[in-house]
Protein backbone atom coordinates (compact mmCIF):
# COMPACT_ATOMS: atom_id res chain seq x y z
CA UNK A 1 28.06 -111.35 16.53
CA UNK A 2 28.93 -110.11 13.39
CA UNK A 3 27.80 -113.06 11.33
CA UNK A 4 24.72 -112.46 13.07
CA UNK A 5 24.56 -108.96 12.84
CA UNK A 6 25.25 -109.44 8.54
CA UNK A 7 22.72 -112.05 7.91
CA UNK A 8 19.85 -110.05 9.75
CA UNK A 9 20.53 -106.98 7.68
CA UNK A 10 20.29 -109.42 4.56
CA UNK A 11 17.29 -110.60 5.55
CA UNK A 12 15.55 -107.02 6.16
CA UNK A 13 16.89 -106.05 2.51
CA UNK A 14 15.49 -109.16 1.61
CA UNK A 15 12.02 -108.02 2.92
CA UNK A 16 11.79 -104.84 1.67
CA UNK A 17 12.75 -105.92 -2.01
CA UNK A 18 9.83 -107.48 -1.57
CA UNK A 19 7.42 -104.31 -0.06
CA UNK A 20 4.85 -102.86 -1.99
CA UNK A 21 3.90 -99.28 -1.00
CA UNK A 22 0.01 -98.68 -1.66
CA UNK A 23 -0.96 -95.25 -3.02
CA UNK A 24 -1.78 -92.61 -0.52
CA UNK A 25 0.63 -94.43 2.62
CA UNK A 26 3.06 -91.85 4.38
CA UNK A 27 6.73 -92.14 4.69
CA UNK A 28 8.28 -90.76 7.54
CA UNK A 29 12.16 -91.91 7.87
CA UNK A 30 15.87 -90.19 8.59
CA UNK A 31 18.86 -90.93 10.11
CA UNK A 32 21.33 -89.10 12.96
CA UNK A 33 25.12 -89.62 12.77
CA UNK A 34 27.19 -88.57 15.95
CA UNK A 35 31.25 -88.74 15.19
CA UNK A 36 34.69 -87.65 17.25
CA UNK A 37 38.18 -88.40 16.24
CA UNK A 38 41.55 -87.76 17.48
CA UNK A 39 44.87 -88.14 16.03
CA UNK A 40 47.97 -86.76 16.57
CA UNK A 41 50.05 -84.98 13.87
CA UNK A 42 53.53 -83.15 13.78
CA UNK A 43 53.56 -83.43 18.14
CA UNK A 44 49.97 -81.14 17.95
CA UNK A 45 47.14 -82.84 18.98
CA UNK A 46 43.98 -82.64 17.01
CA UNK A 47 40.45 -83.26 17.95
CA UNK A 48 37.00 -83.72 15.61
CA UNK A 49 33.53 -84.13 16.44
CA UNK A 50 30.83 -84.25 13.90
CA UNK A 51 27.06 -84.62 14.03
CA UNK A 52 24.02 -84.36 11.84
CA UNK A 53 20.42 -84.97 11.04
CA UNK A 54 18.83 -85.89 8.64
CA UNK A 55 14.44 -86.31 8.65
CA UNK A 56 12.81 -87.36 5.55
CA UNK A 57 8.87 -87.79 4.78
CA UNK A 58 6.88 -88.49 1.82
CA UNK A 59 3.74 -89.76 0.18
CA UNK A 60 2.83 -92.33 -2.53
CA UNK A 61 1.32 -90.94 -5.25
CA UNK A 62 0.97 -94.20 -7.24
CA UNK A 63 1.69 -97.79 -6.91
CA UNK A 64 5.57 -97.81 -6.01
CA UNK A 65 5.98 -94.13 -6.41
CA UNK A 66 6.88 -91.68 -3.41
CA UNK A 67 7.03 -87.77 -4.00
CA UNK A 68 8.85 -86.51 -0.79
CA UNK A 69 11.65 -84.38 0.54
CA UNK A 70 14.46 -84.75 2.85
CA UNK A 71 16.40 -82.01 5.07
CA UNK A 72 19.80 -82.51 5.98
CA UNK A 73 21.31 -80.36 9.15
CA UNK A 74 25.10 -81.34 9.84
CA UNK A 75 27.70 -79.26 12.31
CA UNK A 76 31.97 -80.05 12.73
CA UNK A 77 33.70 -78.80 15.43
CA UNK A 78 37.81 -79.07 15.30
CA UNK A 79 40.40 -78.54 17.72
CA UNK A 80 43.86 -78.00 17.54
């Protein structure tokens, strides 16, 4: 699965080496990251969750050339 999983990603980067973007198209992208932990330290145990969001948009101005902006919105909870 993982072999898989690796050459697909290669293949995408492969494919958008190869992208043009025209002047005037939109970009609208992002990403969202959810994380918990545990681990125990010194007999206490210790808990951390994590989460954020991040949206991003933009426009070609020129051949190849996006003016944009991106906003990033993260939060961490811990528990002792």
């Amino acid at each position: 699965m993982k072999k898989i999983l690796t050459v697909l990603v290669c293949i995408i980067i492969v494919q958008l080496a190869k992208a043009q973007v025209q002047k005037g198209s939109l970009f609208l992208g992002g990403s969202l990251s959810i994380g918990s932990n545990s681990y125990e330290s010194f007999s206490t145990t210790n808990k951390n969750s994590s989460w954020s969001i991040s949206p991003q948009v933009g426009k070609a101005i020129d051949l190849n050339k996006i003016i944009g902006m991106q906003i990033f919105i993260g939060g961490n909870l811990e528990e002792s």
